[in-house]
PDB file of N, CA and C in Angstrom:
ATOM      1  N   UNK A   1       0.822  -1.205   0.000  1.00  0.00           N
ATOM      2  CA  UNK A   1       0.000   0.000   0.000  1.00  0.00           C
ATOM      3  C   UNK A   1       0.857   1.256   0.000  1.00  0.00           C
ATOM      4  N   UNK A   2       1.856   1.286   0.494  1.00  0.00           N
ATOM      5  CA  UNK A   2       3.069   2.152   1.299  1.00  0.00           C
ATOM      6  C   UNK A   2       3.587   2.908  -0.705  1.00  0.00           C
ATOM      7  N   UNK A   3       3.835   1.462  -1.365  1.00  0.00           N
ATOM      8  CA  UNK A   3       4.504   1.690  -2.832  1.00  0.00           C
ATOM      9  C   UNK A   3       3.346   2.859  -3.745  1.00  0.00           C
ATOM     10  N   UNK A   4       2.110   2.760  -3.738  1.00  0.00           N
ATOM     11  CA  UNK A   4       1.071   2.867  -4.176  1.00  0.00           C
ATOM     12  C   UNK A   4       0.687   4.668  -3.888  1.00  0.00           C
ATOM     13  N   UNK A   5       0.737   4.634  -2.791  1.00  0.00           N
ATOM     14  CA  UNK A   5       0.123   5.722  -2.375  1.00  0.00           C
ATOM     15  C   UNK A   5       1.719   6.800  -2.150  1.00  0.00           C
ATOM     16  N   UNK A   6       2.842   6.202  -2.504  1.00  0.00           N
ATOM     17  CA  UNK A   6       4.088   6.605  -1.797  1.00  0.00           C
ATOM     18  C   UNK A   6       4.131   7.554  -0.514  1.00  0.00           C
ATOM     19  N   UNK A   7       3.660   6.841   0.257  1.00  0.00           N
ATOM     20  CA  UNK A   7       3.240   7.547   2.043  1.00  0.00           C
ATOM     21  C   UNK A   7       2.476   6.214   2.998  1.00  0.00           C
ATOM     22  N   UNK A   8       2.965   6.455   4.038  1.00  0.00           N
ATOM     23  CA  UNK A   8       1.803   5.532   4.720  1.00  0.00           C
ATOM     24  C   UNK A   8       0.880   6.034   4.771  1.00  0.00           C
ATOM     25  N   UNK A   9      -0.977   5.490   4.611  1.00  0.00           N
ATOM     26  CA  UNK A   9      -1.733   5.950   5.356  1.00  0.00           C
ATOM     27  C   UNK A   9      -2.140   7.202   6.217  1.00  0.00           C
ATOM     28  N   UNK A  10      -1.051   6.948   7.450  1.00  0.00           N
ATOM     29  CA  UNK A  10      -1.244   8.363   8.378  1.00  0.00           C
ATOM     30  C   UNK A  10      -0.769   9.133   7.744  1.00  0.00           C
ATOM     31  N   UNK A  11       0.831   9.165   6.780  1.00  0.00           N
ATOM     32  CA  UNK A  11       0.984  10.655   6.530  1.00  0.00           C
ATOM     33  C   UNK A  11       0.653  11.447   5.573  1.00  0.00           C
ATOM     34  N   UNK A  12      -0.625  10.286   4.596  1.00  0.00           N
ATOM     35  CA  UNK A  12      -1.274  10.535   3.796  1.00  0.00           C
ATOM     36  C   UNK A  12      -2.722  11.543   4.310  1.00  0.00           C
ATOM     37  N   UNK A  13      -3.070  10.656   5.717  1.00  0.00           N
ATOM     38  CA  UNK A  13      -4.177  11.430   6.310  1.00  0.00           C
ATOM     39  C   UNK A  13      -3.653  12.727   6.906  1.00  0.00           C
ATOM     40  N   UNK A  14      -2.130  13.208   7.273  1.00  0.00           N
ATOM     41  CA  UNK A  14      -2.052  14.355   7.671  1.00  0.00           C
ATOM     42  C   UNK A  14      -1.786  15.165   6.631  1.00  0.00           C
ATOM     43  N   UNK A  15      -1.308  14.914   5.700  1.00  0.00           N
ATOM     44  CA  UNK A  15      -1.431  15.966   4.471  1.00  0.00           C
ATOM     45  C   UNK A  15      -2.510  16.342   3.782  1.00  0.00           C
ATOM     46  N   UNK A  16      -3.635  15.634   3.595  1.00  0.00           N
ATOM     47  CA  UNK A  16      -4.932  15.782   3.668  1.00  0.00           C
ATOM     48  C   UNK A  16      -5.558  16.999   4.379  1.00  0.00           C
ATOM     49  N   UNK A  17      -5.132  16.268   6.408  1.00  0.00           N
ATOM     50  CA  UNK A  17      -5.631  17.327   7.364  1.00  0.00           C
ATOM     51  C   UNK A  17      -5.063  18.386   7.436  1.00  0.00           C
ATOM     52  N   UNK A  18      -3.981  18.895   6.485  1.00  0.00           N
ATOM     53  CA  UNK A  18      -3.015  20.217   7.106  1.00  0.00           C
ATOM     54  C   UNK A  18      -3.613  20.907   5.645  1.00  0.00           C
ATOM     55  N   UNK A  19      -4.138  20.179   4.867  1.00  0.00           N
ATOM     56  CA  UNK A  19      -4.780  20.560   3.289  1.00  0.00           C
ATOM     57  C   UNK A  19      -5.691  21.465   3.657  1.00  0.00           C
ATOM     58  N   UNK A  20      -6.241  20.818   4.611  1.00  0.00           N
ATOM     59  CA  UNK A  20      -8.106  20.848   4.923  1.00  0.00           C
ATOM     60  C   UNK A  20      -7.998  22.597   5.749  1.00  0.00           C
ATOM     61  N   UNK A  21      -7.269  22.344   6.790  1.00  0.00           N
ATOM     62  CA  UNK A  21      -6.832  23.427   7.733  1.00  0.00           C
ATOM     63  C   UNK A  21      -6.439  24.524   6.869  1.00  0.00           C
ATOM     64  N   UNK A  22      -6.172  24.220   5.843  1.00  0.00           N
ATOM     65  CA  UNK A  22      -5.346  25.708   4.908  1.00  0.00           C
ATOM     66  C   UNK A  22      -6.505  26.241   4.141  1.00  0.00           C
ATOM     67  N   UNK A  23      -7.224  24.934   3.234  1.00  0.00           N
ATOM     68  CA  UNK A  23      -8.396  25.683   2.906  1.00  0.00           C
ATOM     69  C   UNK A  23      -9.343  26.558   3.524  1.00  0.00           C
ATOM     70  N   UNK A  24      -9.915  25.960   4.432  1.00  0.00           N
ATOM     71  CA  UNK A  24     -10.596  26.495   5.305  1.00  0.00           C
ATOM     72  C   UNK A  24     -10.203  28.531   5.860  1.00  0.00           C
ATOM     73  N   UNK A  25      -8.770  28.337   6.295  1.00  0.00           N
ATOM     74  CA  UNK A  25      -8.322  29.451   6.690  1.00  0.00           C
ATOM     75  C   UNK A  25      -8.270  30.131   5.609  1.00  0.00           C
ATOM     76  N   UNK A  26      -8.249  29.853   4.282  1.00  0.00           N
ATOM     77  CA  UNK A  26      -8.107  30.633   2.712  1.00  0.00           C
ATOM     78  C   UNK A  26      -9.396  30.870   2.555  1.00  0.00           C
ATOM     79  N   UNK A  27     -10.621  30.399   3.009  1.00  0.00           N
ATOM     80  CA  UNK A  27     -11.549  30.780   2.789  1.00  0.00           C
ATOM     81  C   UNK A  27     -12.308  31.670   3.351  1.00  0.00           C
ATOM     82  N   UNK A  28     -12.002  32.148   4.659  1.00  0.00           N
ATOM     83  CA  UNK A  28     -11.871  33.609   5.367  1.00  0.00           C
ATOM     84  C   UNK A  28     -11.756  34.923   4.573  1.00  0.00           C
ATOM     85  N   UNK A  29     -12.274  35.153   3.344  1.00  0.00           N
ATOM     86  CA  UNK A  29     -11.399  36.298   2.555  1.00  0.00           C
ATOM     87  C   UNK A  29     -11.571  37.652   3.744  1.00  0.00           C
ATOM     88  N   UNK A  30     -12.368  37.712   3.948  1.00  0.00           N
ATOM     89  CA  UNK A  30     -12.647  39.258   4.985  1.00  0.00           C
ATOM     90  C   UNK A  30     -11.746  39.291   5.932  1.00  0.00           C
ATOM     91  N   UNK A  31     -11.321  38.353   6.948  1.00  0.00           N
ATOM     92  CA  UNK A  31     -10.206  38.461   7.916  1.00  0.00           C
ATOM     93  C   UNK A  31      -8.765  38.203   7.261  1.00  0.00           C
ATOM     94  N   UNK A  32      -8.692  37.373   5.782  1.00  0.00           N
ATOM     95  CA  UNK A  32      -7.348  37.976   5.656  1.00  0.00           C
ATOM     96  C   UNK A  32      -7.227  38.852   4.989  1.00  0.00           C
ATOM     97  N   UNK A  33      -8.372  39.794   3.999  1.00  0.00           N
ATOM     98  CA  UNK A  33      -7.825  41.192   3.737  1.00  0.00           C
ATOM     99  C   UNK A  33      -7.928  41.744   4.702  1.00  0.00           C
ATOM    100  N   UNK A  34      -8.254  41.870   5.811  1.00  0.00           N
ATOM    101  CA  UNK A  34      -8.029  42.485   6.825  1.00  0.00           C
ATOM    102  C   UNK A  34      -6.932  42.728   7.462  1.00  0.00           C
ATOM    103  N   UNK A  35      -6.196  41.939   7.517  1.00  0.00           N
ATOM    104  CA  UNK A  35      -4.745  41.525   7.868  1.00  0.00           C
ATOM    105  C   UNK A  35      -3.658  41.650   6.784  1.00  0.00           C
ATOM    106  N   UNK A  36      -4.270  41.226   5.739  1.00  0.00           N
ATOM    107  CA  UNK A  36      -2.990  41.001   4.532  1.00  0.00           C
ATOM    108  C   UNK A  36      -3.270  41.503   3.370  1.00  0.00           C
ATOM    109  N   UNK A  37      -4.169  42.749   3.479  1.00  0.00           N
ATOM    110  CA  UNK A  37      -4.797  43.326   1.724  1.00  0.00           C
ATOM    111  C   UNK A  37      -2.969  43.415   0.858  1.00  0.00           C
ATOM    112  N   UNK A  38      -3.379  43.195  -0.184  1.00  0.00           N
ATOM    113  CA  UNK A  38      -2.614  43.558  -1.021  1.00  0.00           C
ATOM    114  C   UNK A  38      -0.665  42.902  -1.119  1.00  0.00           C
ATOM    115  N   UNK A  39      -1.237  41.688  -0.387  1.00  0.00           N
ATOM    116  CA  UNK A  39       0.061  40.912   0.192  1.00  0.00           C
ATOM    117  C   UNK A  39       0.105  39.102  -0.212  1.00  0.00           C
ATOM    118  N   UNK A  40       0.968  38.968  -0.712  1.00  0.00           N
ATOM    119  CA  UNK A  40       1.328  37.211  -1.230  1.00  0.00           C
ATOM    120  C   UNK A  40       1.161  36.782   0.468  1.00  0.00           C
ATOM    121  N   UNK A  41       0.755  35.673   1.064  1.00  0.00           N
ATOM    122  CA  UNK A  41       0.824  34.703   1.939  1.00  0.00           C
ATOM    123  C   UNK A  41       0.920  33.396   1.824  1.00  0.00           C
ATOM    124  N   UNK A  42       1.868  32.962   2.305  1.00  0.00           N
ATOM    125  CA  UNK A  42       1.564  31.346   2.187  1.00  0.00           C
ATOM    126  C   UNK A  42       1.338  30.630   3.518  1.00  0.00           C
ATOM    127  N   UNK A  43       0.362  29.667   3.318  1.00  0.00           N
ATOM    128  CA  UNK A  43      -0.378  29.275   4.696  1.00  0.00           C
ATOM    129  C   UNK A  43       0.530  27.872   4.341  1.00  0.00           C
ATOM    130  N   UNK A  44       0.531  27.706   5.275  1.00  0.00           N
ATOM    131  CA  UNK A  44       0.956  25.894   5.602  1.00  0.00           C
ATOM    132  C   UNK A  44       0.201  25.282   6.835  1.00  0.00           C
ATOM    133  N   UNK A  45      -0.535  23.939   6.706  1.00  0.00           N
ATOM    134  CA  UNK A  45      -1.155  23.952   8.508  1.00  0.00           C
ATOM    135  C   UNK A  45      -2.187  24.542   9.063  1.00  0.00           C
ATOM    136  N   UNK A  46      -2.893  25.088   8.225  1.00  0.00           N
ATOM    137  CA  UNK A  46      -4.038  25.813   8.552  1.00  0.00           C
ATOM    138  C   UNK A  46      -3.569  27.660   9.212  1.00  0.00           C
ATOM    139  N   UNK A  47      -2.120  27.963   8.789  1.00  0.00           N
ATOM    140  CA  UNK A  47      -2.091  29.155   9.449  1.00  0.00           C
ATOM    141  C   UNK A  47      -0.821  29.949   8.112  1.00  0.00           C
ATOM    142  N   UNK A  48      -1.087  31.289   8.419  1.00  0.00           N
ATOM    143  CA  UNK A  48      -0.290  31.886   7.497  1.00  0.00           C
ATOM    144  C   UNK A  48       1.516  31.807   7.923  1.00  0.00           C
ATOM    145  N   UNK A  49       2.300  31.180   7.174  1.00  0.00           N
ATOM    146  CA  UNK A  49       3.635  31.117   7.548  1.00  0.00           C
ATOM    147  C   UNK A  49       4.422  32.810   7.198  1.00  0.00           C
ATOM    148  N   UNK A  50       3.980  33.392   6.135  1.00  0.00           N
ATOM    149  CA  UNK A  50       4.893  34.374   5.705  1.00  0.00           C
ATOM    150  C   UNK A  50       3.601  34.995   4.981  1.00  0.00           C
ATOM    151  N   UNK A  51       3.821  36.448   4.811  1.00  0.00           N
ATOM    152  CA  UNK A  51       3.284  37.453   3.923  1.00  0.00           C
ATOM    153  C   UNK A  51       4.163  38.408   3.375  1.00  0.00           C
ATOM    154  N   UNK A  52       4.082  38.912   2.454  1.00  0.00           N
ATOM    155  CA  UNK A  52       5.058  39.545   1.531  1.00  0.00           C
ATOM    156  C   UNK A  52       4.722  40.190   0.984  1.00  0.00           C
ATOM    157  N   UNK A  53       5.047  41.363  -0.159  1.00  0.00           N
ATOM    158  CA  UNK A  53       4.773  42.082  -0.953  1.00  0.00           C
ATOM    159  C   UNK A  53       4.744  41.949  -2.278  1.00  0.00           C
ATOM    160  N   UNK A  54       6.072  40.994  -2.546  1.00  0.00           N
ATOM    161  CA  UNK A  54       5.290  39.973  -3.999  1.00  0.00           C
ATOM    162  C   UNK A  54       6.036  38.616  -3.707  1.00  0.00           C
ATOM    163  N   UNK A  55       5.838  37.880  -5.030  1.00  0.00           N
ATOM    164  CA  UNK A  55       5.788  36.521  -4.753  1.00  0.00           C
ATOM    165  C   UNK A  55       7.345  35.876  -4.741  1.00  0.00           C
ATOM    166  N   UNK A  56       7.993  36.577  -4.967  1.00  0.00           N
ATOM    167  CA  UNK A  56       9.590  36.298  -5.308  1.00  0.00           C
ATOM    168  C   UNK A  56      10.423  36.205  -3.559  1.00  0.00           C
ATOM    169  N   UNK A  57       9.586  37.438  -2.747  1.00  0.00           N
ATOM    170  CA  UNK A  57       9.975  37.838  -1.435  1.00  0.00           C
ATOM    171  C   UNK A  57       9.653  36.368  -0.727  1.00  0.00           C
ATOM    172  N   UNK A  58       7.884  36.072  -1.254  1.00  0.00           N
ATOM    173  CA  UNK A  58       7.422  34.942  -0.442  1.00  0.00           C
ATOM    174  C   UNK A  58       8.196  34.005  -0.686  1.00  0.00           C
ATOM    175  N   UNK A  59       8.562  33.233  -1.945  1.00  0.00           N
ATOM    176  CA  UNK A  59       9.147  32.232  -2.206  1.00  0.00           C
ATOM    177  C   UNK A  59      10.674  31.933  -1.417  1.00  0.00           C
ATOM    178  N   UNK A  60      11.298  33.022  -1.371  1.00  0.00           N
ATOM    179  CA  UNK A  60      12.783  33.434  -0.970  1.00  0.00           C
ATOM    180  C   UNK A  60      12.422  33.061   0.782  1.00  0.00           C
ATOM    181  N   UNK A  61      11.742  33.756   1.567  1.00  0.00           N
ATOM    182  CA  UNK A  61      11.295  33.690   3.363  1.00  0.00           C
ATOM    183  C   UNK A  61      11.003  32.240   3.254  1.00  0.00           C
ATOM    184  N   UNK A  62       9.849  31.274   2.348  1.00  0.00           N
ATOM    185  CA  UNK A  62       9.592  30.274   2.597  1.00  0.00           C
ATOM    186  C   UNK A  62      10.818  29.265   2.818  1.00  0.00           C
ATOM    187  N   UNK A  63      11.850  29.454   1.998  1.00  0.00           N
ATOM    188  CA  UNK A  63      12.831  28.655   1.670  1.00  0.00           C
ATOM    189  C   UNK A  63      13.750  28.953   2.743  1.00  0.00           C
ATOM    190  N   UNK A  64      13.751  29.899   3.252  1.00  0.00           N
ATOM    191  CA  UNK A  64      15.200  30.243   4.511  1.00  0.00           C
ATOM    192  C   UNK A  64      14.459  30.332   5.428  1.00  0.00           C
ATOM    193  N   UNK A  65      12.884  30.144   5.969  1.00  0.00           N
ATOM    194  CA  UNK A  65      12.231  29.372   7.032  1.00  0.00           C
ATOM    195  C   UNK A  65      12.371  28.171   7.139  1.00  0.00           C
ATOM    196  N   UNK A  66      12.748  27.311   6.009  1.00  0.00           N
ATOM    197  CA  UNK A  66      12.631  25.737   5.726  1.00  0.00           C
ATOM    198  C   UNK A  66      11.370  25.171   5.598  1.00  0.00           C
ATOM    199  N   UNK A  67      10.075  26.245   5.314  1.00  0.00           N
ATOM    200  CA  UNK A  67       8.838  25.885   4.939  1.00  0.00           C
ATOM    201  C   UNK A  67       8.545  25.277   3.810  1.00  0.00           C
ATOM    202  N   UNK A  68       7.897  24.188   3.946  1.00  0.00           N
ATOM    203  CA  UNK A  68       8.118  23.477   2.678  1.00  0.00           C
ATOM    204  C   UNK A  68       6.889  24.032   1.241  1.00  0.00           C
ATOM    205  N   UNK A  69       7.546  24.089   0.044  1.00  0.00           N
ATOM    206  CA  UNK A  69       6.380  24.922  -0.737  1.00  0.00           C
ATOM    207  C   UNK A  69       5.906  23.728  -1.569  1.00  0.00           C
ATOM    208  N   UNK A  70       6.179  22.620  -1.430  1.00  0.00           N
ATOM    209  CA  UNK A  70       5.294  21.876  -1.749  1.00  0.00           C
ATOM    210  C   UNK A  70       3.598  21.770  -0.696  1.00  0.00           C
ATOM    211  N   UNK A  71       4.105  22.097   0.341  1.00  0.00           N
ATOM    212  CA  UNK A  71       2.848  21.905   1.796  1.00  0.00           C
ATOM    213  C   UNK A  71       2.577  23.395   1.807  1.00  0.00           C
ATOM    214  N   UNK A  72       2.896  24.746   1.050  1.00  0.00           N
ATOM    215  CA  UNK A  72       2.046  25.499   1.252  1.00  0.00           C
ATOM    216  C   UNK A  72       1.397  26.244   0.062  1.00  0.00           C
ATOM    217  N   UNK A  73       0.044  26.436   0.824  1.00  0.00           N
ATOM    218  CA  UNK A  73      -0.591  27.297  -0.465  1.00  0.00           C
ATOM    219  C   UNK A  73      -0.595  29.051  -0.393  1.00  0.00           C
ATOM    220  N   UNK A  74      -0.027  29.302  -1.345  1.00  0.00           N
ATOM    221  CA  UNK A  74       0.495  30.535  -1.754  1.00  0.00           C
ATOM    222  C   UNK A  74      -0.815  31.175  -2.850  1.00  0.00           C
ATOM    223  N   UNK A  75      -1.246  32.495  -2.314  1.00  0.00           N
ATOM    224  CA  UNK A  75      -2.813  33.230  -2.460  1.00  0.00           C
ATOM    225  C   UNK A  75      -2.381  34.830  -2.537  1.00  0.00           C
ATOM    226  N   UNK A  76      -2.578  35.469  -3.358  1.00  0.00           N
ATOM    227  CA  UNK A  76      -2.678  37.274  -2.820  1.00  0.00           C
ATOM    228  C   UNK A  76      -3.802  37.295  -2.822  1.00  0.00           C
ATOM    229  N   UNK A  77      -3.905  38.377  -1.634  1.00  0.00           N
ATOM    230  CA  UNK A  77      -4.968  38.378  -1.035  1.00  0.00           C
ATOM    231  C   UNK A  77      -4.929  39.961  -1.551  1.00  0.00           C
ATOM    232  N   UNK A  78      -6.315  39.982  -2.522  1.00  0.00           N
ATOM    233  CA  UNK A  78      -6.605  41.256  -2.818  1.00  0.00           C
ATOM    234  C   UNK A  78      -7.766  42.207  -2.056  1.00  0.00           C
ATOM    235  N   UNK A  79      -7.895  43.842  -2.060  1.00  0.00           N
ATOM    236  CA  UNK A  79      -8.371  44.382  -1.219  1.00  0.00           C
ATOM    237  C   UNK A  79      -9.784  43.947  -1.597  1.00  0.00           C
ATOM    238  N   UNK A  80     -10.215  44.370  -2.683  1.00  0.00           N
ATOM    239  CA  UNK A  80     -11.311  43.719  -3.762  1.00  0.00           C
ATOM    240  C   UNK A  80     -11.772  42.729  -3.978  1.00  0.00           C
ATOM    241  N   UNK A  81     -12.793  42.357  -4.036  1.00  0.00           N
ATOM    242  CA  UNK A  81     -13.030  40.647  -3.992  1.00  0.00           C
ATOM    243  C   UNK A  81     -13.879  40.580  -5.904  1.00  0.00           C
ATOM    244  N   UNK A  82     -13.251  39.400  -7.001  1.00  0.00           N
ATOM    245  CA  UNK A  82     -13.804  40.115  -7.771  1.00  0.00           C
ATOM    246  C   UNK A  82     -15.118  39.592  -8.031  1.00  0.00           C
ATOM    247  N   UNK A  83     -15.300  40.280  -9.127  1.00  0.00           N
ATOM    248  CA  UNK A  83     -17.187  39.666  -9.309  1.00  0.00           C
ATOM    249  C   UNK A  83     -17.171  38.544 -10.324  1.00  0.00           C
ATOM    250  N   UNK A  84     -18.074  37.343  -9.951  1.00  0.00           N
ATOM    251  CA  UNK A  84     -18.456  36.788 -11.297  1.00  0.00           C
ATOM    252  C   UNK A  84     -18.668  37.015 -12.707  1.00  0.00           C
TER     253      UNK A  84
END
């Protein structure tokens, strides 16, 4: 199963749960333009690791935090929300 899924099980179910935790917190748009209008963030874990001013800054902090950017999702968070 281990070959298949290349992960056991559990650390299949925690990448899942740290998935789940990030969406969720990405889906807040009002509290993180509140916090982060006009700013790159990348959440990892259900919480924001870094915010930045563009995406080159974020990428660069993620990497000399040792945050992994495969495990985070990276969003600008605009002041504007747009329309359909």
């Amino acid at each position: 199963m281990t070959d298949w899924l290349g992960a056991s099980p559990e650390d299949v179910a925690k990448v899942l749960l740290d998935f789940s935790r990030s969406s969720e917190l990405l889906s807040k748009d009002r509290e993180l333009v509140d916090r982060y209008a006009q700013k790159w963030v990348g959440v990892c874990s259900g919480e924001v690791k870094i915010a930045c001013g563009d995406l080159a800054s974020l990428l660069e902090a993620l990497d000399s935090q040792g945050v992994s950017r495969s495990d985070t999702a990276v969003r600008f968070i605009e002041r504007e929300q747009r329309t359909p």
